[in-house]
N, C-alpha and C. Protein backbone atom coordinates (compact mmCIF):
# COMPACT_ATOMS: atom_id res chain seq x y z
N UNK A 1 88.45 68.60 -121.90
CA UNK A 1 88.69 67.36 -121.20
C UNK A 1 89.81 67.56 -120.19
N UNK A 2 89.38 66.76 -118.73
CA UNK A 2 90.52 67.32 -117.91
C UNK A 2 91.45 66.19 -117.91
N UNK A 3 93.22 66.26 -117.73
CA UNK A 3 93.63 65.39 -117.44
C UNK A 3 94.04 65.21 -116.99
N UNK A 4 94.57 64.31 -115.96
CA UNK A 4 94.99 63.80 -114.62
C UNK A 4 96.31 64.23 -114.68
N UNK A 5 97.02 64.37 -113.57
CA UNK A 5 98.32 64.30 -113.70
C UNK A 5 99.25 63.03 -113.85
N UNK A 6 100.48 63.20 -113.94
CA UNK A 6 101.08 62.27 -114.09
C UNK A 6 102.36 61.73 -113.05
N UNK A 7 102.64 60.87 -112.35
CA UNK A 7 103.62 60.88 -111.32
C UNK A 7 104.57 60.82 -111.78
N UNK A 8 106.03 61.59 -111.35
CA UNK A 8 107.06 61.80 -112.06
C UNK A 8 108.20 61.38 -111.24
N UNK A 9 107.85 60.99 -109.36
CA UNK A 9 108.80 60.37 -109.08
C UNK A 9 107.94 60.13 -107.72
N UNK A 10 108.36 59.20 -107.54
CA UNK A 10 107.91 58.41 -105.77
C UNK A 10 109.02 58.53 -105.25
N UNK A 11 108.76 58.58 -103.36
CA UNK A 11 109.68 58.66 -103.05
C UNK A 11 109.23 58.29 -101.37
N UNK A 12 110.06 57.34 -100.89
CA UNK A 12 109.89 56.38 -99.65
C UNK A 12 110.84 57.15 -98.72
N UNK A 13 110.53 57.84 -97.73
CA UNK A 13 111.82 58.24 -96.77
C UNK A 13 111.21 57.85 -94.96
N UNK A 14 112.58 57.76 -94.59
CA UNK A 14 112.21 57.59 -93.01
C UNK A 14 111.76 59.23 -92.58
N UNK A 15 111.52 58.06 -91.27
CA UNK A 15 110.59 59.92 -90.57
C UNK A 15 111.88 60.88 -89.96
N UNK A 16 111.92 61.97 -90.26
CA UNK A 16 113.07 63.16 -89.73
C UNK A 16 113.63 63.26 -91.12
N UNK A 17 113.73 63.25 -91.97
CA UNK A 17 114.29 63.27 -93.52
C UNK A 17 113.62 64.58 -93.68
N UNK A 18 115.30 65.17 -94.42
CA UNK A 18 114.70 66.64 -94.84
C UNK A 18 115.04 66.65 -96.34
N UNK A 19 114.17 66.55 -97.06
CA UNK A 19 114.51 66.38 -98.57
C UNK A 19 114.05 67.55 -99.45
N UNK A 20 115.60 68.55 -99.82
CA UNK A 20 115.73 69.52 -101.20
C UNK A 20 114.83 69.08 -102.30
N UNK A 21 114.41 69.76 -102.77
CA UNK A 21 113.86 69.53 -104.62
C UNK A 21 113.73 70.97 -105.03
N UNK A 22 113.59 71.17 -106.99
CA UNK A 22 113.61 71.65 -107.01
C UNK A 22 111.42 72.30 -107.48
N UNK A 23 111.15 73.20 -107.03
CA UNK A 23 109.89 73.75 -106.47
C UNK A 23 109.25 74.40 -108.43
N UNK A 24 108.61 73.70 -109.10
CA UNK A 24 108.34 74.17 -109.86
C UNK A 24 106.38 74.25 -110.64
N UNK A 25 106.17 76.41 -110.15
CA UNK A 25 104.66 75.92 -110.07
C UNK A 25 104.23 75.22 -110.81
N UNK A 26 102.63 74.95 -110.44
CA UNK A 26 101.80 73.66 -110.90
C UNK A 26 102.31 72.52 -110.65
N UNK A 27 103.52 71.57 -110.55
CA UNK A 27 103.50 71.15 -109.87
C UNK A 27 102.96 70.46 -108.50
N UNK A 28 102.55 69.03 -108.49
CA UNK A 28 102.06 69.07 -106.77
C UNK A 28 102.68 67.80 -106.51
N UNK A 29 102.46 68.02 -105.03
CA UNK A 29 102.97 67.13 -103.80
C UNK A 29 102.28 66.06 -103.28
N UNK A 30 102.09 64.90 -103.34
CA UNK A 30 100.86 64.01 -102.88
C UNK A 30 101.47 63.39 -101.34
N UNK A 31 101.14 63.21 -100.57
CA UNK A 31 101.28 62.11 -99.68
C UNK A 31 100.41 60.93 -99.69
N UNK A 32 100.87 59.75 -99.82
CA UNK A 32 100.33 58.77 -99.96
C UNK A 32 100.17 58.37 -98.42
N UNK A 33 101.51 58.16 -97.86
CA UNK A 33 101.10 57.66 -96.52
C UNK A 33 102.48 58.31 -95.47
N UNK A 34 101.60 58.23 -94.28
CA UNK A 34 102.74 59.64 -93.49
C UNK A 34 102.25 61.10 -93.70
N UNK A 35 103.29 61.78 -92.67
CA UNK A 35 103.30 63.06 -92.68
C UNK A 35 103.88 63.60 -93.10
N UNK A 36 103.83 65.20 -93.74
CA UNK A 36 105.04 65.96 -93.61
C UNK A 36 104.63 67.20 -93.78
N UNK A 37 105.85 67.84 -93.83
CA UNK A 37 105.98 69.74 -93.93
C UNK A 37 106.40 69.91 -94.64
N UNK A 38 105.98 70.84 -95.47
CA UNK A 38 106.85 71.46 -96.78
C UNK A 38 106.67 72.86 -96.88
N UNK A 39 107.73 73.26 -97.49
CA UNK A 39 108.06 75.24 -97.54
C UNK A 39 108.50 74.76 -98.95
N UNK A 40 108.37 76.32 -99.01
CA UNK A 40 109.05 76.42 -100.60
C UNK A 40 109.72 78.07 -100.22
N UNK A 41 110.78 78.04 -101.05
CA UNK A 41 111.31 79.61 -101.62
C UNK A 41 110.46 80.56 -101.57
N UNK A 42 110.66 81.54 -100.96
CA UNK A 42 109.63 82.62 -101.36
C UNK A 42 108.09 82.83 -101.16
N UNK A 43 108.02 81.94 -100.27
CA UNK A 43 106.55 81.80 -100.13
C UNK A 43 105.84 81.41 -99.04
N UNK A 44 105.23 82.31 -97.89
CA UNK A 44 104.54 82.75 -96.87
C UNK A 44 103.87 81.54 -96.33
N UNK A 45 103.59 81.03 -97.23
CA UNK A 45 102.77 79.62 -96.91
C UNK A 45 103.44 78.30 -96.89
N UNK A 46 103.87 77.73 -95.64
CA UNK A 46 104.24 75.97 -95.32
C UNK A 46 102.84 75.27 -95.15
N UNK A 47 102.86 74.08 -95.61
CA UNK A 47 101.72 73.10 -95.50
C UNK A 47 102.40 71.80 -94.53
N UNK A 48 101.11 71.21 -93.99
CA UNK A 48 101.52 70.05 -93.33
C UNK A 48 100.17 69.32 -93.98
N UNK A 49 101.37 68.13 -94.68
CA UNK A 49 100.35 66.90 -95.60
C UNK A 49 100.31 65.55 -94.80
N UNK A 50 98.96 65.35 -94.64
CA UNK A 50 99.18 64.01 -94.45
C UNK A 50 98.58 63.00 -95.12
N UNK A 51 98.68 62.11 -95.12
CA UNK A 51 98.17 60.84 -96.33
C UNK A 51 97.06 61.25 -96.38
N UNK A 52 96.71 60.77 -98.47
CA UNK A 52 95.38 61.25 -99.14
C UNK A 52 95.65 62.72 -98.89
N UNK A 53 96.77 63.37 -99.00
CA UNK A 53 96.16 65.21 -99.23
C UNK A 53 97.29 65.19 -100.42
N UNK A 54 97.20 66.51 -101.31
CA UNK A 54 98.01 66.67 -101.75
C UNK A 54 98.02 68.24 -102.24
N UNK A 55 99.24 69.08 -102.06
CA UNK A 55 99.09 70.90 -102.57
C UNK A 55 99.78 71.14 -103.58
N UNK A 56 99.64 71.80 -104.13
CA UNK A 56 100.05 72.54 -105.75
C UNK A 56 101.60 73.40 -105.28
N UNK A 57 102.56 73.44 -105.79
CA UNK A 57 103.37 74.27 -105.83
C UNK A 57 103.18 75.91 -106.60
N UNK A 58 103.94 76.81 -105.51
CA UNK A 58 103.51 78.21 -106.37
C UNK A 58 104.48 79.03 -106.78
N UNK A 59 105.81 78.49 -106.06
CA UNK A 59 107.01 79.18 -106.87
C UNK A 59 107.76 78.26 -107.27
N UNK A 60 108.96 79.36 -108.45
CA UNK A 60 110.19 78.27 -108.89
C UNK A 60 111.32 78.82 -108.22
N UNK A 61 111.58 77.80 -107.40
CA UNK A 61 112.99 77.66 -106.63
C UNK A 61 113.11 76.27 -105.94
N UNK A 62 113.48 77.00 -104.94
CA UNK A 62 113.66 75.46 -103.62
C UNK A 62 112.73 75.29 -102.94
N UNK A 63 112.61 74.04 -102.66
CA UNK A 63 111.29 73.58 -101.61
C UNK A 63 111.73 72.36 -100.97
N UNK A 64 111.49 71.94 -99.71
CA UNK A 64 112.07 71.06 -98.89
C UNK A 64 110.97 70.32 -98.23
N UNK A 65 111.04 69.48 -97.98
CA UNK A 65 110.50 68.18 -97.14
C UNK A 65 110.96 67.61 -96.09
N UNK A 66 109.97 67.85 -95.18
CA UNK A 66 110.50 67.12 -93.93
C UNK A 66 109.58 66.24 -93.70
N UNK A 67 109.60 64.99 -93.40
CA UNK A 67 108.63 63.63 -92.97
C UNK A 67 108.40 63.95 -91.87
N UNK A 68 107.42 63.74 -91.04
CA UNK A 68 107.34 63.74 -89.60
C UNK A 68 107.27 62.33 -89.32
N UNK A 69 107.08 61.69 -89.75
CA UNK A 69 106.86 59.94 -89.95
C UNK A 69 107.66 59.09 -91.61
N UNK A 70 107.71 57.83 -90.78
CA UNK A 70 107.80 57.29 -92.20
C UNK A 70 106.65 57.49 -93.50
N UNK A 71 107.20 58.26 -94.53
CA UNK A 71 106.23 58.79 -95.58
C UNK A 71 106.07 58.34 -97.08
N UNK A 72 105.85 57.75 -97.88
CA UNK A 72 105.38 57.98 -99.11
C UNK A 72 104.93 58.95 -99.78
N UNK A 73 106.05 59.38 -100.86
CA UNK A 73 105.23 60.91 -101.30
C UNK A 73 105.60 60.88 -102.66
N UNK A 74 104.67 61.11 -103.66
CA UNK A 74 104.78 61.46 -105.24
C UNK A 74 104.97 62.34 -105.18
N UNK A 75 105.74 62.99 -106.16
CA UNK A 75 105.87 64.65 -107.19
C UNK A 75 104.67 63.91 -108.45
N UNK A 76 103.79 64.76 -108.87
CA UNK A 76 102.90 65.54 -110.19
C UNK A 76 103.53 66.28 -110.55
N UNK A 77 102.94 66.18 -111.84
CA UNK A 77 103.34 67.38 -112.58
C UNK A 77 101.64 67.24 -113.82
N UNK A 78 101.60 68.15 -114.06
CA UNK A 78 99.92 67.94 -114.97
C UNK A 78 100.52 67.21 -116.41
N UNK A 79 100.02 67.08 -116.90
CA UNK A 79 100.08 65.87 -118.50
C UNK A 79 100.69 66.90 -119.11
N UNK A 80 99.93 67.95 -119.41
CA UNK A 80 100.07 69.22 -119.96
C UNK A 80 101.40 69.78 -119.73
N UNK A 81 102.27 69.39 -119.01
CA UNK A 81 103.26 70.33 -118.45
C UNK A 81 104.50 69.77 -120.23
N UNK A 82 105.35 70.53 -120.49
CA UNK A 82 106.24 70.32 -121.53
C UNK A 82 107.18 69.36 -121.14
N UNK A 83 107.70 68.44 -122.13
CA UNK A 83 108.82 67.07 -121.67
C UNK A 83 109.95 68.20 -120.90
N UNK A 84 110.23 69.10 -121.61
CA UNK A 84 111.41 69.97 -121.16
C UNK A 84 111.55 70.83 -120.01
N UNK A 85 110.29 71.41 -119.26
CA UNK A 85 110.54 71.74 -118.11
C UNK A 85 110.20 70.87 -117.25
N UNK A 86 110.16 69.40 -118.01
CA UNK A 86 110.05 68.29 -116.77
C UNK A 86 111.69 67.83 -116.92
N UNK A 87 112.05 67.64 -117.67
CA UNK A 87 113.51 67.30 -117.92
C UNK A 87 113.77 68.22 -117.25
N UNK A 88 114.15 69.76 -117.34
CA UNK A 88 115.03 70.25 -116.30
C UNK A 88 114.37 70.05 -114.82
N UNK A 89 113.50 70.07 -114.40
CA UNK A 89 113.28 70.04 -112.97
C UNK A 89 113.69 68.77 -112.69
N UNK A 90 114.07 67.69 -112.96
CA UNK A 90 113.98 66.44 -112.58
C UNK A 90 115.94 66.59 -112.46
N UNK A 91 116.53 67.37 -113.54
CA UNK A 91 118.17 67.47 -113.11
C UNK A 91 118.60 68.55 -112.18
N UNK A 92 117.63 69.32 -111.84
CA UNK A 92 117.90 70.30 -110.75
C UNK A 92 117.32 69.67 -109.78
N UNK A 93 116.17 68.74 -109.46
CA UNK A 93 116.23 68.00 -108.46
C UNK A 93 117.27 66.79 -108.45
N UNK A 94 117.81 66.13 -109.27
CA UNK A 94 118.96 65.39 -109.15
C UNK A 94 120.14 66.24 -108.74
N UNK A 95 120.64 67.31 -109.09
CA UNK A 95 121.63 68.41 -108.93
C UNK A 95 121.60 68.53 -107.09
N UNK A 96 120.55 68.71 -106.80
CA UNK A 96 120.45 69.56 -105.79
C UNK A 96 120.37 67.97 -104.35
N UNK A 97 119.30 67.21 -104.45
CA UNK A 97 119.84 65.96 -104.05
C UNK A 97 120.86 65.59 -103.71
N UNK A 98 121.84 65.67 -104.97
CA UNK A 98 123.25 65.07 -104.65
C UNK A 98 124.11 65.99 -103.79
N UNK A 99 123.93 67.25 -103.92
CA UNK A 99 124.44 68.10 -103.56
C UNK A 99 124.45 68.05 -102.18
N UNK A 100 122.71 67.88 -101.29
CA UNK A 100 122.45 67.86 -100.18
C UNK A 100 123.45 66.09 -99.51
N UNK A 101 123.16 65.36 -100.62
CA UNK A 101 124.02 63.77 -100.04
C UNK A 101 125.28 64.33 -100.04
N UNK A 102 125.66 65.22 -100.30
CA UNK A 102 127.72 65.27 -100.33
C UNK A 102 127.82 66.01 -99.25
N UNK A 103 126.59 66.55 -98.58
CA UNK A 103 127.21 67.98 -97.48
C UNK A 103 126.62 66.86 -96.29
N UNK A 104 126.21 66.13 -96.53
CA UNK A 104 125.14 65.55 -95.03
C UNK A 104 125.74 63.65 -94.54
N UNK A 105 125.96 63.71 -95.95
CA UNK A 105 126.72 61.82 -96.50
C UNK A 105 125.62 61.11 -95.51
N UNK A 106 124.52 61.67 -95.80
CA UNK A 106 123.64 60.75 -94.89
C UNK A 106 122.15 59.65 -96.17
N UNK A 107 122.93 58.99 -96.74
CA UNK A 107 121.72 58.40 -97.83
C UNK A 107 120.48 58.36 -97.60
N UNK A 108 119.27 58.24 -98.33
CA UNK A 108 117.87 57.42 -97.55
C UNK A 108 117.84 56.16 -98.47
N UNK A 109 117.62 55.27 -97.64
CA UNK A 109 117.99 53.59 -97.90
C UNK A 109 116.45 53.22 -97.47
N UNK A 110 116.29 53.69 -96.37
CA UNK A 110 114.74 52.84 -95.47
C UNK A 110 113.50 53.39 -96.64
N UNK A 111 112.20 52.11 -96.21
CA UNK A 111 111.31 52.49 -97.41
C UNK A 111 110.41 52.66 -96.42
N UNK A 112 109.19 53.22 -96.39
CA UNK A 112 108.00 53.38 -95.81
C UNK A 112 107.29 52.30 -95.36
N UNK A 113 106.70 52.56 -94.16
CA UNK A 113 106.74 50.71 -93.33
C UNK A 113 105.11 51.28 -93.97
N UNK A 114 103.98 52.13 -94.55
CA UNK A 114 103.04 52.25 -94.07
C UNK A 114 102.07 51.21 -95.20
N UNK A 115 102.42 50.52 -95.71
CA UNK A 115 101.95 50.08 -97.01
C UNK A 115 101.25 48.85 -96.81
């Protein structure tokens, strides 16, 4: 039986937003609405998503987001994945977040007009 994934965080940003996380495979990326670019650590391949697409992550490190537009975008993670390497990815993406808000002091406040 297959099972769906599960959304583990939404996330509303204006367009030009470059947003850290941390990149952990299986894992995927949805765009709901908007554009964007994403790279990851180590890996030859950037995608450009736009609403209704969504790509699988293939390494563990860093991976970044850039909106080209105001965007809506879920993180997945499969059902299957363990509470615990969802717990840590979710504090290394909090870790790393904050990290990027203390060097940039630039918040994201605006929500996605595309809804």
């Amino acid at each position: 039986m297959r099972q769906d994934p599960a959304v583990f965080k939404t996330l509303d940003l204006p367009g030009g937003t470059l947003m850290p996380f941390a990149s952990v495979p299986g894992e995927r990326v949805r765009v709901v609405c908007g554009r964007v670019w994403l790279t990851e650590e180590g890996s030859l391949r950037d995608a450009f998503i736009a609403a209704g697409e969504e790509v699988s992550l293939d390494t563990r490190g860093l991976a970044v987001i850039e909106t080209l537009s105001p965007a809506r975008i879920q993180l997945l993670v499969s059902a299957g994945m363990s509470n615990t390497l969802r717990g840590a990815a979710r504090r290394l993406t909090r870790w790393l977040l904050a990290l990027w808000l203390r060097q940039y002091r630039r918040p994201v406040v605006a929500r996605a007009a595309c809804l």
